[in-house]
C-alpha atoms as a PDB file:
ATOM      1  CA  UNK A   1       0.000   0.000   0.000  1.00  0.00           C
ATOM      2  CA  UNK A   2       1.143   3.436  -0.345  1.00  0.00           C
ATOM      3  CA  UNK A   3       1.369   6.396   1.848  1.00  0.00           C
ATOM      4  CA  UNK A   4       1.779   9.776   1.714  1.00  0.00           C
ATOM      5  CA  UNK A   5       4.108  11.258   3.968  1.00  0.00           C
ATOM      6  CA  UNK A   6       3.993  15.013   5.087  1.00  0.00           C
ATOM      7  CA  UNK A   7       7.207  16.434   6.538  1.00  0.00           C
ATOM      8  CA  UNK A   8       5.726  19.136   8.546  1.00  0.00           C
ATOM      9  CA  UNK A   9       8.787  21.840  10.051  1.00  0.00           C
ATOM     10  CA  UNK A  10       8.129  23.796  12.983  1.00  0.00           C
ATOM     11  CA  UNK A  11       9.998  27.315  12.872  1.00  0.00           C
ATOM     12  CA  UNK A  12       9.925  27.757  16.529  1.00  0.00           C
ATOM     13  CA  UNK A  13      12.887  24.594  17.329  1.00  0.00           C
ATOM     14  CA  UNK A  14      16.298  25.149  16.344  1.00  0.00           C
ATOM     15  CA  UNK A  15      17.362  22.801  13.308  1.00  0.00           C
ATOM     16  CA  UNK A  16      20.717  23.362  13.801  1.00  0.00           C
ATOM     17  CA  UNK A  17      21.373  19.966  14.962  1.00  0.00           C
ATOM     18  CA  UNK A  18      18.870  18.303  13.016  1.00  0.00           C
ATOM     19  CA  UNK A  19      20.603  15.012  11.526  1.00  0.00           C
ATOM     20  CA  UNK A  20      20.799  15.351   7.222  1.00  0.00           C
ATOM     21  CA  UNK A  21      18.091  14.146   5.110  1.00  0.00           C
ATOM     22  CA  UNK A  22      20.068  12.327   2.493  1.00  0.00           C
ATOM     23  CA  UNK A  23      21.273   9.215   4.381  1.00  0.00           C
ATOM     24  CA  UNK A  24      17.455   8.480   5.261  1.00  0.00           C
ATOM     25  CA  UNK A  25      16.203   8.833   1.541  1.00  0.00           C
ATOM     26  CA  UNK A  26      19.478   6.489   0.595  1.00  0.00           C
ATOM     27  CA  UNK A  27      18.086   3.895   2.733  1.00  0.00           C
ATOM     28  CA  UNK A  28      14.503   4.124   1.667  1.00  0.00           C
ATOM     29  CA  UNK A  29      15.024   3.943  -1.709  1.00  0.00           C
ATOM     30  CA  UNK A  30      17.719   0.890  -1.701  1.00  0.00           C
ATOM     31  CA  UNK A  31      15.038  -0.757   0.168  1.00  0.00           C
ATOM     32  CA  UNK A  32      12.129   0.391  -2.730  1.00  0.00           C
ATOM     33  CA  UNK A  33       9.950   1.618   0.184  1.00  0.00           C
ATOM     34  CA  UNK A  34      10.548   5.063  -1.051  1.00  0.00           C
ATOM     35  CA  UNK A  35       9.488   5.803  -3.876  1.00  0.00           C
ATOM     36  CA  UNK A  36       9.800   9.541  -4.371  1.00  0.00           C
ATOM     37  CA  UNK A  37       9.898  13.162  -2.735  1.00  0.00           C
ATOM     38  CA  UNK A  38      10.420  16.804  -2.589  1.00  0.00           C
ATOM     39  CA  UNK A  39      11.178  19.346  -0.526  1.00  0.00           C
ATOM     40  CA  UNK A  40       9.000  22.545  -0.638  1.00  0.00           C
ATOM     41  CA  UNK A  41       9.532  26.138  -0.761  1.00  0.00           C
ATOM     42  CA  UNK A  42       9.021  28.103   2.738  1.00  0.00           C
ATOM     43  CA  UNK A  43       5.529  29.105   3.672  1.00  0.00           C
ATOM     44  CA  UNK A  44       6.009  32.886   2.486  1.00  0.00           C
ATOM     45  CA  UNK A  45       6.371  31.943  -0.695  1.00  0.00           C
ATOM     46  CA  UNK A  46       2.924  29.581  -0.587  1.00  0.00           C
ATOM     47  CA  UNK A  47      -0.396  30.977  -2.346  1.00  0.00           C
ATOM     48  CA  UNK A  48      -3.649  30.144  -0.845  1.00  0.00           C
ATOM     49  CA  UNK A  49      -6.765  30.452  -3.098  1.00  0.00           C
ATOM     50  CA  UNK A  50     -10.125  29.936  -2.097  1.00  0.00           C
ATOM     51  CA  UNK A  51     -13.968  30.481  -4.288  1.00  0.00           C
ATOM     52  CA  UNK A  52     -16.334  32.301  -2.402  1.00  0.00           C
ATOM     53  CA  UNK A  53     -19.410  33.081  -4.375  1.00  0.00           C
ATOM     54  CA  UNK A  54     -18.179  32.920  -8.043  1.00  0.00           C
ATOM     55  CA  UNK A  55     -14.977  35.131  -6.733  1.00  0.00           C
ATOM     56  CA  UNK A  56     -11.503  33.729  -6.769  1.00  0.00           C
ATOM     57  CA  UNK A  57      -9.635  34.755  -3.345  1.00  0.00           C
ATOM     58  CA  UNK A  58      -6.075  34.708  -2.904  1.00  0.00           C
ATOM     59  CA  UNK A  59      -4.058  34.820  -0.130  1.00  0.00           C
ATOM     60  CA  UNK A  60      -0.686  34.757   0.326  1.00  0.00           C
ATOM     61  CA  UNK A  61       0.913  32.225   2.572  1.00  0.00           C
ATOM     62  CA  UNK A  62       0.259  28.807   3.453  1.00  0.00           C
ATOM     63  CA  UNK A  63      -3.661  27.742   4.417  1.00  0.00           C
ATOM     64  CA  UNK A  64      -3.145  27.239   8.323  1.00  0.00           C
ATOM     65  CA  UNK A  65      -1.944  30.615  10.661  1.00  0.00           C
ATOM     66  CA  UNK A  66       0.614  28.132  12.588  1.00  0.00           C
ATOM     67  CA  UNK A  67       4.114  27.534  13.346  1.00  0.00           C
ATOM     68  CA  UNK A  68       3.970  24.233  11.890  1.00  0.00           C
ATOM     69  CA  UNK A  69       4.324  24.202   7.988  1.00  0.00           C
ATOM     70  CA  UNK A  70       5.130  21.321   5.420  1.00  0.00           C
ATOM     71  CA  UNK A  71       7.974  21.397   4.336  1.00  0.00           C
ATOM     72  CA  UNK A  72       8.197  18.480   2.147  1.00  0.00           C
ATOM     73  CA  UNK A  73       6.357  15.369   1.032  1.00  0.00           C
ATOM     74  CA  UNK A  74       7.598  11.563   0.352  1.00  0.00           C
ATOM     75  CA  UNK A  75       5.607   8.869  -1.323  1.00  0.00           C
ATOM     76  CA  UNK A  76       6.257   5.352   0.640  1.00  0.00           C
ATOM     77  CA  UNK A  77       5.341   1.988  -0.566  1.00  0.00           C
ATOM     78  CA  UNK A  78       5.086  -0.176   2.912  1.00  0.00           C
ATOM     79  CA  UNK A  79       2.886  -3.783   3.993  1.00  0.00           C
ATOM     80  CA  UNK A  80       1.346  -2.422   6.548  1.00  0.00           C
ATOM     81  CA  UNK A  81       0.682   1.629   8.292  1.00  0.00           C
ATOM     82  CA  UNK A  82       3.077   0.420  11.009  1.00  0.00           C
ATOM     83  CA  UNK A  83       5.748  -0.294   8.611  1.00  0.00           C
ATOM     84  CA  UNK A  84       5.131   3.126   7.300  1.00  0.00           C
ATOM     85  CA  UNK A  85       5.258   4.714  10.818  1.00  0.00           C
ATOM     86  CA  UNK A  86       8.738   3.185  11.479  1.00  0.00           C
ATOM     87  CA  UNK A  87       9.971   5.029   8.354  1.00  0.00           C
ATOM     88  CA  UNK A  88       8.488   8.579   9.550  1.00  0.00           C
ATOM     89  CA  UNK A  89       9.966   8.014  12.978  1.00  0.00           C
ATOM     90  CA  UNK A  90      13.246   7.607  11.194  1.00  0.00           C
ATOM     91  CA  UNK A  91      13.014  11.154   9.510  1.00  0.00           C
ATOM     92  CA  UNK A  92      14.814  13.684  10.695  1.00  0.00           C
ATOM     93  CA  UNK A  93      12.724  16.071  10.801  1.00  0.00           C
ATOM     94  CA  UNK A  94      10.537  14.320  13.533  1.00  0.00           C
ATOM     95  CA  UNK A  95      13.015  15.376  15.905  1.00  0.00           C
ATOM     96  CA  UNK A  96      12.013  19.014  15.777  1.00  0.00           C
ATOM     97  CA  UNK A  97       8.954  19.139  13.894  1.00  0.00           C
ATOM     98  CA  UNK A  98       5.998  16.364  12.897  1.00  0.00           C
ATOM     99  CA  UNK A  99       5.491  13.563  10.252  1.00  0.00           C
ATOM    100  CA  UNK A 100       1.636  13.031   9.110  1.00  0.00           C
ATOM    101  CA  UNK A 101       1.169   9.752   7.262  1.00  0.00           C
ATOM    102  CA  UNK A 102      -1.441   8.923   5.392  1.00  0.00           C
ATOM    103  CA  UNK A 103      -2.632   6.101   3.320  1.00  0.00           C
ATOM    104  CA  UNK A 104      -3.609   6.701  -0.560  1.00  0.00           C
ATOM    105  CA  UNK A 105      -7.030   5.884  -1.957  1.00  0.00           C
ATOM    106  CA  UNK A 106      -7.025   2.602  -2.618  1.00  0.00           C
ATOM    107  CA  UNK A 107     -10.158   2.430  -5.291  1.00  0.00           C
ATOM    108  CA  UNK A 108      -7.658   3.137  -8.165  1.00  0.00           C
ATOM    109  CA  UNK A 109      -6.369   0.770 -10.728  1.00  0.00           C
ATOM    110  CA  UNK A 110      -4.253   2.036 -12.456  1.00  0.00           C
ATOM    111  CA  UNK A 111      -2.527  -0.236 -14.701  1.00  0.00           C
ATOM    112  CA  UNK A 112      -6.330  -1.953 -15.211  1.00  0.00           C
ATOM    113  CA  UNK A 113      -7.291   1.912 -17.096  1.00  0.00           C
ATOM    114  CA  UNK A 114      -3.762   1.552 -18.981  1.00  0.00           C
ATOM    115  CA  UNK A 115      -4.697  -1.927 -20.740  1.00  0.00           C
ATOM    116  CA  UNK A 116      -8.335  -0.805 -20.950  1.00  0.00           C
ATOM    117  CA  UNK A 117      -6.723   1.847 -22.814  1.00  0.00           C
ATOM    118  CA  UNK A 118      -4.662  -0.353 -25.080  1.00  0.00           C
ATOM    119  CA  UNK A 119      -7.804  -2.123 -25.545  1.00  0.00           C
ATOM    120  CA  UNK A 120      -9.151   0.832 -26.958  1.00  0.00           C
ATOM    121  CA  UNK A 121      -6.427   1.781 -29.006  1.00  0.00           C
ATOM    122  CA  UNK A 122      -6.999  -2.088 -30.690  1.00  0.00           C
ATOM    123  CA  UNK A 123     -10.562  -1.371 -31.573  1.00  0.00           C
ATOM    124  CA  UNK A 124      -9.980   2.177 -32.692  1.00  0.00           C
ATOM    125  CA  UNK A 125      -7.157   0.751 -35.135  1.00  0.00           C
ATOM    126  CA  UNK A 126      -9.235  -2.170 -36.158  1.00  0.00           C
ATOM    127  CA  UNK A 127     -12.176   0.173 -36.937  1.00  0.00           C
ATOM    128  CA  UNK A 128     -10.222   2.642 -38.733  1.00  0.00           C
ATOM    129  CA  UNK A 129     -11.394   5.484 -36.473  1.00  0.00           C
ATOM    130  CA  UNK A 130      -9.229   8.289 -36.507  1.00  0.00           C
ATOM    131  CA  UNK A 131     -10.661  10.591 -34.137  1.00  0.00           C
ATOM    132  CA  UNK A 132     -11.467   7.452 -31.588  1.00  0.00           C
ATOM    133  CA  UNK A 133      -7.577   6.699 -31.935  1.00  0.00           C
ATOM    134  CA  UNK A 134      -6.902  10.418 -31.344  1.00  0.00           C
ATOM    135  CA  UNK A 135      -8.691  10.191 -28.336  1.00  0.00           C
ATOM    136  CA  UNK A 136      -6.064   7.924 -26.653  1.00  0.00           C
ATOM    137  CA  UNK A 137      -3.529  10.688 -26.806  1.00  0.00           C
ATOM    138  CA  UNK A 138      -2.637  13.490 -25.062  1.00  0.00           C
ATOM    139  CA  UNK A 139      -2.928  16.791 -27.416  1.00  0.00           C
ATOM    140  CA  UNK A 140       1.092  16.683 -26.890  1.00  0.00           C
ATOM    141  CA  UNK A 141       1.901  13.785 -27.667  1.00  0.00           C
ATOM    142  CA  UNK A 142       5.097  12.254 -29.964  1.00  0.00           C
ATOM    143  CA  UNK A 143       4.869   9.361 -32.086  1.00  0.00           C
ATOM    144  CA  UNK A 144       8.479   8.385 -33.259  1.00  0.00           C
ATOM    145  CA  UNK A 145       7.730   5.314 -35.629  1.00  0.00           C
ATOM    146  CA  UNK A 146      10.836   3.811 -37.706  1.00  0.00           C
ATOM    147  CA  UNK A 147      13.228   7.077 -37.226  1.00  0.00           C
ATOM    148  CA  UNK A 148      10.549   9.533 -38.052  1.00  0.00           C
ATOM    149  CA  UNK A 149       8.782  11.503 -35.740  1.00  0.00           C
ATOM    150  CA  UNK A 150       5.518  12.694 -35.626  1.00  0.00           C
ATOM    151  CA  UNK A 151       4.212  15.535 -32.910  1.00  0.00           C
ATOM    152  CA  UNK A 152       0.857  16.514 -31.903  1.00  0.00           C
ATOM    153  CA  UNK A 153      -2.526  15.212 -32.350  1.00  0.00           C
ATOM    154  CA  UNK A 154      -2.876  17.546 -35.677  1.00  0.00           C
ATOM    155  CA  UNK A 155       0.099  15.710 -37.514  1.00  0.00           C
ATOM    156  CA  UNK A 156      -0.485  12.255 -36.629  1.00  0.00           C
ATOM    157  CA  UNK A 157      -4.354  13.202 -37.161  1.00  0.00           C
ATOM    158  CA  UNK A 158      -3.141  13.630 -41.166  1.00  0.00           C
ATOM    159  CA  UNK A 159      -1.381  10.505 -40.968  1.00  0.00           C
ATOM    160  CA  UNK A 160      -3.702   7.979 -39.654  1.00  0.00           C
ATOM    161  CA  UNK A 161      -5.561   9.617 -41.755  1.00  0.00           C
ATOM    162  CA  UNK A 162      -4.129   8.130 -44.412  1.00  0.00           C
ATOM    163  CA  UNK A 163      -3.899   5.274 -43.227  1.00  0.00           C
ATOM    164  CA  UNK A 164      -7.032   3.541 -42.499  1.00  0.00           C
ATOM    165  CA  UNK A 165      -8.085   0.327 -40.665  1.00  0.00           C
ATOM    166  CA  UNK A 166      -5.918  -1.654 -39.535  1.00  0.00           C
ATOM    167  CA  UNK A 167      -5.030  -4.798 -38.038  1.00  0.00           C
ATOM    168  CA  UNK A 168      -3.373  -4.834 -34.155  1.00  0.00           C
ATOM    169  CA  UNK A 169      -2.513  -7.367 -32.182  1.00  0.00           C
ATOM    170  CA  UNK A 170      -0.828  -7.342 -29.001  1.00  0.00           C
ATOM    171  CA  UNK A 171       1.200 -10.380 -28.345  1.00  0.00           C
ATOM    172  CA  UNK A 172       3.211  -9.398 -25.195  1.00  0.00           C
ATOM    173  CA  UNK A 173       2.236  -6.112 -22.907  1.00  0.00           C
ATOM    174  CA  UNK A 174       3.758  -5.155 -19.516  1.00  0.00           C
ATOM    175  CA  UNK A 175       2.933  -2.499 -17.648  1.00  0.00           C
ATOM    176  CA  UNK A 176       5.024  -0.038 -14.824  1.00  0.00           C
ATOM    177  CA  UNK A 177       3.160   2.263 -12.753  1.00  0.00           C
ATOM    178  CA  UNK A 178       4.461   5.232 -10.751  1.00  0.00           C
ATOM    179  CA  UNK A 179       2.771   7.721  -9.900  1.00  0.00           C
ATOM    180  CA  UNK A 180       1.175  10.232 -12.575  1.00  0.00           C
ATOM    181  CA  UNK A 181       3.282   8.465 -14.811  1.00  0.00           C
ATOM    182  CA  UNK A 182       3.821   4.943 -16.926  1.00  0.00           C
ATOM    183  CA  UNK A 183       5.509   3.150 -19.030  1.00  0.00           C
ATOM    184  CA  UNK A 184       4.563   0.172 -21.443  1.00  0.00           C
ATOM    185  CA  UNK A 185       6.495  -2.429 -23.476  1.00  0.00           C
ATOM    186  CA  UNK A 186       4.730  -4.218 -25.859  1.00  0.00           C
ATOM    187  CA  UNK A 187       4.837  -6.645 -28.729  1.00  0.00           C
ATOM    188  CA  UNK A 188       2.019  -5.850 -31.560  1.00  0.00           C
ATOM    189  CA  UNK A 189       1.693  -7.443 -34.714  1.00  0.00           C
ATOM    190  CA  UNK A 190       0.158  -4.775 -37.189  1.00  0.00           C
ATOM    191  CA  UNK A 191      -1.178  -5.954 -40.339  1.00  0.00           C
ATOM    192  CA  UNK A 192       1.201  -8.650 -40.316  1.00  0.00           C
ATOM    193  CA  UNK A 193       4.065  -7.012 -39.555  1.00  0.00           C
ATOM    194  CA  UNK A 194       5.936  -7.250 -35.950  1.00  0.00           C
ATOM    195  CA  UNK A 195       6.974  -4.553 -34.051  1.00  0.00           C
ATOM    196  CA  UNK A 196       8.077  -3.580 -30.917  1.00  0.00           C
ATOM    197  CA  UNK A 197       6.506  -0.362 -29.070  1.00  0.00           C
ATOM    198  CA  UNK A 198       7.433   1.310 -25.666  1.00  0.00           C
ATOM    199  CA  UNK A 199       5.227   3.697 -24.836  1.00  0.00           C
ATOM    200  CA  UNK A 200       4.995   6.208 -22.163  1.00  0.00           C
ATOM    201  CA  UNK A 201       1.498   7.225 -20.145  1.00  0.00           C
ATOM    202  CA  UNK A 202       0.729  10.358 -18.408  1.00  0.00           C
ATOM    203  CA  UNK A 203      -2.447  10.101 -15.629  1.00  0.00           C
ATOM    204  CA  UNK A 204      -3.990  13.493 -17.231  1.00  0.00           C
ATOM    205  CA  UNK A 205      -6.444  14.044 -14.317  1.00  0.00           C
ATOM    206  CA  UNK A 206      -9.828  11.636 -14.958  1.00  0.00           C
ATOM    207  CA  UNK A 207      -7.927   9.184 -16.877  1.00  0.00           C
ATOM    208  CA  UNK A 208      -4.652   8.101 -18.645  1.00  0.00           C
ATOM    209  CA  UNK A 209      -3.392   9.587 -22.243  1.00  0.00           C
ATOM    210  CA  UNK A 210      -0.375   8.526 -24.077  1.00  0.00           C
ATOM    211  CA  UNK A 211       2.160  10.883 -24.660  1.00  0.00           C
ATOM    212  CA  UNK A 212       5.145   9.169 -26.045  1.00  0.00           C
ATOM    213  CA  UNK A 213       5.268   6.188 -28.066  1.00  0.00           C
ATOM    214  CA  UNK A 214       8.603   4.856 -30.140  1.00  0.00           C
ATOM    215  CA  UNK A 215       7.788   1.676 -32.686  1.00  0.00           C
ATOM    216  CA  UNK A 216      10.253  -0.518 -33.930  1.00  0.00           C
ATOM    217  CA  UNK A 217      10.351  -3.484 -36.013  1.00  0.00           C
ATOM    218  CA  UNK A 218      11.281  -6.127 -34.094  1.00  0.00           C
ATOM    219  CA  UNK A 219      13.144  -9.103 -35.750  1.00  0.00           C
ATOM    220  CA  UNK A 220      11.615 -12.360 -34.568  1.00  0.00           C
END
């Protein structure tokens, strides 16, 4: 499961002795319970914005009028909450300030909406459906197919369509997850011929777009 860790600073204790970060995130992330994190910029330099009544309020500095502030965030990838605890105690920064952890929703499946996705792609390709292929792409989004690259939904909209249907089948496909972003390796046979695609996902708020794909033949 994972867990969102909040490194919350308190400007009222002295840091000055505060043991370094680094050796902490080293042994996090040799163990893969870490998976990533950032520090923040200080709580003058936060914006708060709020609607009230169709107006857009801003404010600036962080949400809460306290001496505690967070600092930084890490993403950890532990069994159990306890396991996840242990690692917060270990931070540094728990020595002078506090450490809020917090699982993530769990009703997401991620790499399920990826192959969905590839699914989709199949059909779209099958059906000779430009604007359904489109769809699967982010507006953004590079296609680099045999040396020759293709950018944007408006250029590879005048290729495909070109093209029309055509015939994909995906042999092998393995997925890898993190975060907002993904990465697939697949092998597709497309009208006959066999090729080898990686392609890279972004999580583009309600659902997951492609935005980088490289094609290959592959030789076997």
């Amino acid at each position: 499961m994972k867990y969102m860790l909040l490194v919350c600073g308190d400007d009222t204790n002295d840091a000055s002795d505060m043991a370094p970060v680094e050796p902490w995130v080293d042994e996090l992330g040799d163990r893969g319970v870490r998976l990533h994190g950032h520090r923040l910029a200080l709580p003058a330099d936060a914006v708060t914005v709020r609607v009230r009544g169709g107006e857009v309020l801003r404010t600036d500095g962080p949400f809460a009028e306290t001496k505690e502030y967070v600092a930084g965030f890490d993403i950890l990838e532990c069994d159990s909450l306890q396991e996840a605890v242990e690692a917060a105690a270990k931070h540094p920064v728990a020595t002078i300030g506090a450490m809020e952890v917090r699982p993530f929703w769990e009703d997401e499946d991620a790499e399920g909406e990826i192959r969905r996705l590839d699914a989709e792609l199949t059909a779209a390709a099958r059906a000779g459906d430009v604007e359904r292929t489109l769809a699967c792409y982010a507006t953004d989004a590079e296609v680099v197919a045999n040396g020759q690259a293709e950018r944007g939904v408006e250029a590879l909209r005048k290729t495909w369509s070109e093209t029309g249907s055509v015939t994909r089948e995906v042999l092998e496909f393995r997925v890898h997850v993190d975060e907002s972003i993904a990465f697939g390796h697949a092998l597709v046979r497309l009208d006959g011929r066999l090729q080898r695609v990686t392609t890279g996902y972004r999580n583009a708020g309600p659902r997951w777009l492609i935005v980088h794909e490289h094609v290959t033949e592959a030789t076997s």
